[in-house]
PDB file of N, CA and C in Angstrom:
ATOM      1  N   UNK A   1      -8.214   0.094 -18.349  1.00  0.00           N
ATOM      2  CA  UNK A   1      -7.911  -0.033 -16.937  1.00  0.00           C
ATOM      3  C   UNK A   1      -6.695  -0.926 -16.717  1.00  0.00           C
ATOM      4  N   UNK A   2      -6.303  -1.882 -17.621  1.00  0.00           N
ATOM      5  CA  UNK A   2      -5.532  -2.591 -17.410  1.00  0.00           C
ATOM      6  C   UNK A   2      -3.971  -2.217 -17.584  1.00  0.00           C
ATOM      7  N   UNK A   3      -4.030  -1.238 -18.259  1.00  0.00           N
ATOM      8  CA  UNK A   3      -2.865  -0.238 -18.456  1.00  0.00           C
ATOM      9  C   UNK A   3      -2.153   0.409 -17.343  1.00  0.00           C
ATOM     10  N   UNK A   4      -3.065   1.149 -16.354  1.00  0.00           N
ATOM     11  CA  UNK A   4      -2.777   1.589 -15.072  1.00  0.00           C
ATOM     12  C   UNK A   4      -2.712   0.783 -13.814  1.00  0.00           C
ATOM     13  N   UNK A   5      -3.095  -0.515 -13.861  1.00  0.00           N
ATOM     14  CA  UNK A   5      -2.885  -1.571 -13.238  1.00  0.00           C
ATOM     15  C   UNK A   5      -1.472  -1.947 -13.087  1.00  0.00           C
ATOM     16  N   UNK A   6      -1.056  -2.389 -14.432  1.00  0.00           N
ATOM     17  CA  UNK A   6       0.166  -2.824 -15.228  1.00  0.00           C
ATOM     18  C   UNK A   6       1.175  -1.453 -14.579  1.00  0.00           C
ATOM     19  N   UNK A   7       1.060  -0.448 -15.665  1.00  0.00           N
ATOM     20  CA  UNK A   7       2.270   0.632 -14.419  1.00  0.00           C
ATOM     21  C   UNK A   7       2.144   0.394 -13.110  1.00  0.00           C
ATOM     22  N   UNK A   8       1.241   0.624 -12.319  1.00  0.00           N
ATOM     23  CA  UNK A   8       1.417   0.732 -10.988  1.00  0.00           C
ATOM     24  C   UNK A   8       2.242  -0.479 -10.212  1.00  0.00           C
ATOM     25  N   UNK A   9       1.734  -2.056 -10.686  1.00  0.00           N
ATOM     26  CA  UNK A   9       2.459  -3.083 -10.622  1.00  0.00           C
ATOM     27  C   UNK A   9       4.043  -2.758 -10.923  1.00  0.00           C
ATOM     28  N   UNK A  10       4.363  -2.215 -12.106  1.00  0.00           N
ATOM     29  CA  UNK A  10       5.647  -2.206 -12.304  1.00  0.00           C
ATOM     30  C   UNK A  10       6.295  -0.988 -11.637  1.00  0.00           C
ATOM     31  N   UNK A  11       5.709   0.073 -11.573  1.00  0.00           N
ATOM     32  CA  UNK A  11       6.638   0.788 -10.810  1.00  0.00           C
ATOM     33  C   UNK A  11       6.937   0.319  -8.954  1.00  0.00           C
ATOM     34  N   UNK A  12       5.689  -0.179  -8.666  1.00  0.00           N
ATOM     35  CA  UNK A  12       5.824  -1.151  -7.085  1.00  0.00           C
ATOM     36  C   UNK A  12       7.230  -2.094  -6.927  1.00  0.00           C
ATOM     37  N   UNK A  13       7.310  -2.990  -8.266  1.00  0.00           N
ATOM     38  CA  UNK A  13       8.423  -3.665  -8.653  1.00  0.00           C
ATOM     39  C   UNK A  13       9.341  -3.223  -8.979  1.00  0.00           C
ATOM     40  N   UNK A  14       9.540  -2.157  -9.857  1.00  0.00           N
ATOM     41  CA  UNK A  14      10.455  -1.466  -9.856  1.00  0.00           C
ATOM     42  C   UNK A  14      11.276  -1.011  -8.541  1.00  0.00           C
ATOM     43  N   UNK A  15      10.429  -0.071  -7.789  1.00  0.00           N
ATOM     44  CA  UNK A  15      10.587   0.071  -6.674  1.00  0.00           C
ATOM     45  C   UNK A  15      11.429  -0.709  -5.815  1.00  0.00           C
ATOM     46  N   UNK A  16      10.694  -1.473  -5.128  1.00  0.00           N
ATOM     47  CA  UNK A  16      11.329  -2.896  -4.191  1.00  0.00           C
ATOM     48  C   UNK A  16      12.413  -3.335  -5.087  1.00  0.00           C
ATOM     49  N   UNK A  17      12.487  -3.668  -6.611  1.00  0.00           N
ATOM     50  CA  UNK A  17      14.006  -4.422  -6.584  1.00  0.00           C
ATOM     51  C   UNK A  17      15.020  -3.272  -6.738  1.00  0.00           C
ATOM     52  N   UNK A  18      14.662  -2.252  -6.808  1.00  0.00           N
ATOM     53  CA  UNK A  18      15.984  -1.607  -6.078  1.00  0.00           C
ATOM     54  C   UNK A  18      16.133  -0.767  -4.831  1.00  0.00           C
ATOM     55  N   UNK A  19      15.246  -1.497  -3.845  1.00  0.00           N
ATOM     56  CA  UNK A  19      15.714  -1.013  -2.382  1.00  0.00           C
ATOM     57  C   UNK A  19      16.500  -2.425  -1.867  1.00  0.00           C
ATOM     58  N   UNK A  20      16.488  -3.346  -2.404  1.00  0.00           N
ATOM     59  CA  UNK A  20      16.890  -4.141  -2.234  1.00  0.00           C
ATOM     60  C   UNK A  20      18.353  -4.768  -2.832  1.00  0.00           C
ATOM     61  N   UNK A  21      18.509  -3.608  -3.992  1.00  0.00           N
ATOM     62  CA  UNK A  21      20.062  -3.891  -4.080  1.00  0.00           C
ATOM     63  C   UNK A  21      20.114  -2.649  -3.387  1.00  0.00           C
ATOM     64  N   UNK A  22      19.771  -2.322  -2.586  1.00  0.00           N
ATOM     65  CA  UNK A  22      20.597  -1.002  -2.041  1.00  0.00           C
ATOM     66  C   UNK A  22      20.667  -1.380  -0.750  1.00  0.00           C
ATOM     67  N   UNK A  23      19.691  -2.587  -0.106  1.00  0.00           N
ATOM     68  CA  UNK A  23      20.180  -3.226   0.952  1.00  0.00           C
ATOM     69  C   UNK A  23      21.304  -4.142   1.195  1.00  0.00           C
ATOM     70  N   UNK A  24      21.523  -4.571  -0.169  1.00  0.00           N
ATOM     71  CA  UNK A  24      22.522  -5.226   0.123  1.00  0.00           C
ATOM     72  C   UNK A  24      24.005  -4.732   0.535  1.00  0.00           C
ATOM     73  N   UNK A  25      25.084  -5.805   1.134  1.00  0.00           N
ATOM     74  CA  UNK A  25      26.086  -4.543   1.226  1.00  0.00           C
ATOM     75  C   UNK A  25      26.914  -5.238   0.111  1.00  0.00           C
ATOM     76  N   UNK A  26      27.712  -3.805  -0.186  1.00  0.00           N
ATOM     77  CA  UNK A  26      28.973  -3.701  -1.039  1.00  0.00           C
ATOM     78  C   UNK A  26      29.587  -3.428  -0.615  1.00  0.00           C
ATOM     79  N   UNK A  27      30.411  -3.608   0.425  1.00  0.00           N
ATOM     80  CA  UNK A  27      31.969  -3.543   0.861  1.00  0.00           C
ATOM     81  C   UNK A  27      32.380  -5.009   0.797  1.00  0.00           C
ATOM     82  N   UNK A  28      33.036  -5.309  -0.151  1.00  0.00           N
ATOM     83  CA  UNK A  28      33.906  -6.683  -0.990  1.00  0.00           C
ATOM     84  C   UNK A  28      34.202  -7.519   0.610  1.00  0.00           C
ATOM     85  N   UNK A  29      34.992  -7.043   1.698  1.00  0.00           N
ATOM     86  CA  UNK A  29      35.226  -7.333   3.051  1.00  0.00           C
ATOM     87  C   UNK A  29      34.366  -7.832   3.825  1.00  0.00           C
ATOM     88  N   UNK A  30      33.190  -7.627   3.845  1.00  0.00           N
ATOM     89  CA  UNK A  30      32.053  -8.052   4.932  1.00  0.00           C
ATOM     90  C   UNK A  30      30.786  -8.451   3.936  1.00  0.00           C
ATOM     91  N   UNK A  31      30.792  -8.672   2.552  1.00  0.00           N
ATOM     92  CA  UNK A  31      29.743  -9.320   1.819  1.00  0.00           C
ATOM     93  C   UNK A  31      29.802 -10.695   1.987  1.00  0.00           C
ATOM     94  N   UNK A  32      28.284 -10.901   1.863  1.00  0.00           N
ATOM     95  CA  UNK A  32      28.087 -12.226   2.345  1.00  0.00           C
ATOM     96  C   UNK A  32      27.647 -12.643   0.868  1.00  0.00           C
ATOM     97  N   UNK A  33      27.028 -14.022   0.699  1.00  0.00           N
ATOM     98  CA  UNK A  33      25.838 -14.955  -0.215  1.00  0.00           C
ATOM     99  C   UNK A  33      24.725 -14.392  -0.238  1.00  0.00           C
ATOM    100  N   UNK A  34      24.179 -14.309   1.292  1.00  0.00           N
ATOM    101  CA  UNK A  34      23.472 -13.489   1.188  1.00  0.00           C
ATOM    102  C   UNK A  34      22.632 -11.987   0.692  1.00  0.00           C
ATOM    103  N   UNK A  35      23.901 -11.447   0.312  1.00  0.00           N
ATOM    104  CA  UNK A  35      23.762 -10.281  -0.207  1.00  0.00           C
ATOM    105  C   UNK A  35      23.839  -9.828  -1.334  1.00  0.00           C
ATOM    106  N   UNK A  36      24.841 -11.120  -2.298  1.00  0.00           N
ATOM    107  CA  UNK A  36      24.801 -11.455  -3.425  1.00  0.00           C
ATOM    108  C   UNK A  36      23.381 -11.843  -4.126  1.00  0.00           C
ATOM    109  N   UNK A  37      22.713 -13.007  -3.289  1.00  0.00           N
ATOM    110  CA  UNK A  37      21.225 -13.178  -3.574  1.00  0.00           C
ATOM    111  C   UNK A  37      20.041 -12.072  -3.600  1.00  0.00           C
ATOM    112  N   UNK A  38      20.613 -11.405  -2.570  1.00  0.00           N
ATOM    113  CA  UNK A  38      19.351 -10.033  -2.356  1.00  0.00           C
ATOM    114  C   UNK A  38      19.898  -9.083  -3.590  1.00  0.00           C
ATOM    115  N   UNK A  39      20.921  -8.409  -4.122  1.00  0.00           N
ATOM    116  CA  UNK A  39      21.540  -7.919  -4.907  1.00  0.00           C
ATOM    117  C   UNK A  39      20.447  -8.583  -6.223  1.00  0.00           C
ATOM    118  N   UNK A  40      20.835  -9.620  -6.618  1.00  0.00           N
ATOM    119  CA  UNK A  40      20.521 -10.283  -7.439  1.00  0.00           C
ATOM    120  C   UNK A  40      18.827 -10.539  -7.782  1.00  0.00           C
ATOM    121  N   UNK A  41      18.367 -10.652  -6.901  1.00  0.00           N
ATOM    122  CA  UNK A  41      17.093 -10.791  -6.641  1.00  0.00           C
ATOM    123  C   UNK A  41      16.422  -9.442  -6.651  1.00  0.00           C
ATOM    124  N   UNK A  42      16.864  -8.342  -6.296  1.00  0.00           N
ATOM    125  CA  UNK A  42      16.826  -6.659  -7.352  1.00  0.00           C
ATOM    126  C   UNK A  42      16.437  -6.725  -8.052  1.00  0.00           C
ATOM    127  N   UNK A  43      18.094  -6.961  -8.659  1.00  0.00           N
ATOM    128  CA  UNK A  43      18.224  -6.677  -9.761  1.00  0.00           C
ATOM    129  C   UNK A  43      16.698  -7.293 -11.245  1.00  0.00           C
ATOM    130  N   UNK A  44      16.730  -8.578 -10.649  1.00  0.00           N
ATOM    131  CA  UNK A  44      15.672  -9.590 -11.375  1.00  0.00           C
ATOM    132  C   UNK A  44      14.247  -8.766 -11.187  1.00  0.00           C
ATOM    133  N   UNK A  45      13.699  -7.934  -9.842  1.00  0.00           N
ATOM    134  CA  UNK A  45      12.546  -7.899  -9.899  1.00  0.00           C
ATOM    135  C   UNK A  45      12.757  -6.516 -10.289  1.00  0.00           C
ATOM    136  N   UNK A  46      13.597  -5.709 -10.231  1.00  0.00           N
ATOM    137  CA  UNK A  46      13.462  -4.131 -11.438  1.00  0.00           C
ATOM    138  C   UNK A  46      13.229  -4.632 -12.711  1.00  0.00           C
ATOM    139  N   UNK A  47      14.118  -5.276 -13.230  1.00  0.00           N
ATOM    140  CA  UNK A  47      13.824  -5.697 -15.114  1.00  0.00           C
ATOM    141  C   UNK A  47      12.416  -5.959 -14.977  1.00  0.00           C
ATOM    142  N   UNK A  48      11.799  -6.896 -14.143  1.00  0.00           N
ATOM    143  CA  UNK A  48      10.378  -7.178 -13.894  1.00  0.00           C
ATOM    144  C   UNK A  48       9.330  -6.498 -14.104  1.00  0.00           C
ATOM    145  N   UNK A  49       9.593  -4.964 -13.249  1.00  0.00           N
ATOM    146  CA  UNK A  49       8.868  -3.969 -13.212  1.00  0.00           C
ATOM    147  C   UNK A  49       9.050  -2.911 -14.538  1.00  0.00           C
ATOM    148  N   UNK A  50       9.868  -2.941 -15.086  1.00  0.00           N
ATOM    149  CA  UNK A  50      10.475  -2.365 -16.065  1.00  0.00           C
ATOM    150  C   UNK A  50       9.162  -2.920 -17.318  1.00  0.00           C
ATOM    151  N   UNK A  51       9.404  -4.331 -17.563  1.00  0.00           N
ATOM    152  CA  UNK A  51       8.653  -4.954 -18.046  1.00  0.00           C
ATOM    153  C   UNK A  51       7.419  -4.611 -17.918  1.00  0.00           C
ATOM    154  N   UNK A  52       6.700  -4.718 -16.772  1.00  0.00           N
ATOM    155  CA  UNK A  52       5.688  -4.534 -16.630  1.00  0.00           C
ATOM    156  C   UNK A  52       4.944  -2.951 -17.162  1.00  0.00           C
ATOM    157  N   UNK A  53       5.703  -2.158 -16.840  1.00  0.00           N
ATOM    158  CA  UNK A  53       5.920  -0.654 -16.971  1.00  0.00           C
ATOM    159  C   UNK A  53       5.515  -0.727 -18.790  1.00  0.00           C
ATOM    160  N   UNK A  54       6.633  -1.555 -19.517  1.00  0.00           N
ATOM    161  CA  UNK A  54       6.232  -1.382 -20.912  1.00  0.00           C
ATOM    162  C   UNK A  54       4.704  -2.128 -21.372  1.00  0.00           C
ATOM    163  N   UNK A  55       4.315  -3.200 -20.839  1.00  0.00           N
ATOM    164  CA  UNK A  55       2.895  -4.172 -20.698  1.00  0.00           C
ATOM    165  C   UNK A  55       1.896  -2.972 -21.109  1.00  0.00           C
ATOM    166  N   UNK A  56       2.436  -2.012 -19.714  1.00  0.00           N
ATOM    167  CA  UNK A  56       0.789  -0.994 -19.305  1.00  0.00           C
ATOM    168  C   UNK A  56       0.796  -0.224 -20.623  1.00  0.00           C
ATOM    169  N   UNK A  57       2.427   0.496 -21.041  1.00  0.00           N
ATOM    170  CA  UNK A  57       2.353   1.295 -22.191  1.00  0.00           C
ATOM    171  C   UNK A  57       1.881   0.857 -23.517  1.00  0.00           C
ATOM    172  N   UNK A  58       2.112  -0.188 -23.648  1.00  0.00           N
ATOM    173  CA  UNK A  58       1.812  -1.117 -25.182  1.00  0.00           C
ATOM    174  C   UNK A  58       0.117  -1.266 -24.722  1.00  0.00           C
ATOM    175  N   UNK A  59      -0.790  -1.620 -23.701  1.00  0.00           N
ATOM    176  CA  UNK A  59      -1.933  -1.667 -23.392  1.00  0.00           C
ATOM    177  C   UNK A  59      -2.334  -0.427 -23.679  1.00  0.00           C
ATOM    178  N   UNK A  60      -1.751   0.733 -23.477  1.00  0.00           N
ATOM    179  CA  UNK A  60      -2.512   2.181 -23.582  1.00  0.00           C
ATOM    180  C   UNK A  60      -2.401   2.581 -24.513  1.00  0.00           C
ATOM    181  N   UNK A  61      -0.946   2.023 -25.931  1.00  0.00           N
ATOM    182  CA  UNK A  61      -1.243   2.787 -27.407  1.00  0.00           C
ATOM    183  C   UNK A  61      -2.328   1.657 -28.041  1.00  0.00           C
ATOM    184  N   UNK A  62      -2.792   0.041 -27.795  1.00  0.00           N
ATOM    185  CA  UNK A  62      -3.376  -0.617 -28.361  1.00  0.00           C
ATOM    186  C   UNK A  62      -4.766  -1.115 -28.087  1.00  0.00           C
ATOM    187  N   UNK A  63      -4.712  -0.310 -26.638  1.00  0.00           N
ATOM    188  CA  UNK A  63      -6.234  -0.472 -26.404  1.00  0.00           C
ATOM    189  C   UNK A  63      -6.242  -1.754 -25.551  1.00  0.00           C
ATOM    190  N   UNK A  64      -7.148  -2.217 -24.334  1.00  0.00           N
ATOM    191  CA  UNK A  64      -7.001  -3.366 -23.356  1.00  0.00           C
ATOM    192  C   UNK A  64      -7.344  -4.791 -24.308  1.00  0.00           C
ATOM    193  N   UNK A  65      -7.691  -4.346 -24.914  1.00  0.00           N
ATOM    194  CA  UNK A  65      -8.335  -5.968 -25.741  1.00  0.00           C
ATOM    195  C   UNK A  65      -7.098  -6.093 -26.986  1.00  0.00           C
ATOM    196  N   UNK A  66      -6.086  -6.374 -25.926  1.00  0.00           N
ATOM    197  CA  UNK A  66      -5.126  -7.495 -26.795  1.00  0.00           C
ATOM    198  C   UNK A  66      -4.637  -8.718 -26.073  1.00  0.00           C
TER     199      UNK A  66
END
């Protein structure tokens, strides 16, 4: 069970950190700090989910009791 937990977590994360670099703006002219941080803060919680994504897979070839 902990396998499908783990994906679902990571694809959620996955998810959100990249609607969130896609909120940010990229036109070099009107970017803020702000947007650099949200960009950034994406970017950080996709690898997250990514991560997590591999957790569930390594749980499902080794079985929950690791």
């Amino acid at each position: 069970m902990g396998e499908l937990v783990d994906k679902i977590k990571g694809n959620l994360n996955e998810a959100v950190g990249k609607s969130k670099q896609a909120l940010a703006d990229k036109d070099p002219a009107t970017r803020t700090a702000a947007d650099e941080r949200l960009e950034a803060e994406g970017a950080g919680q996709e690898l997250k989910g990514k991560g997590q994504q591999f957790m569930g897979e390594v749980k499902g070839a080794l079985g929950d009791n690791i």
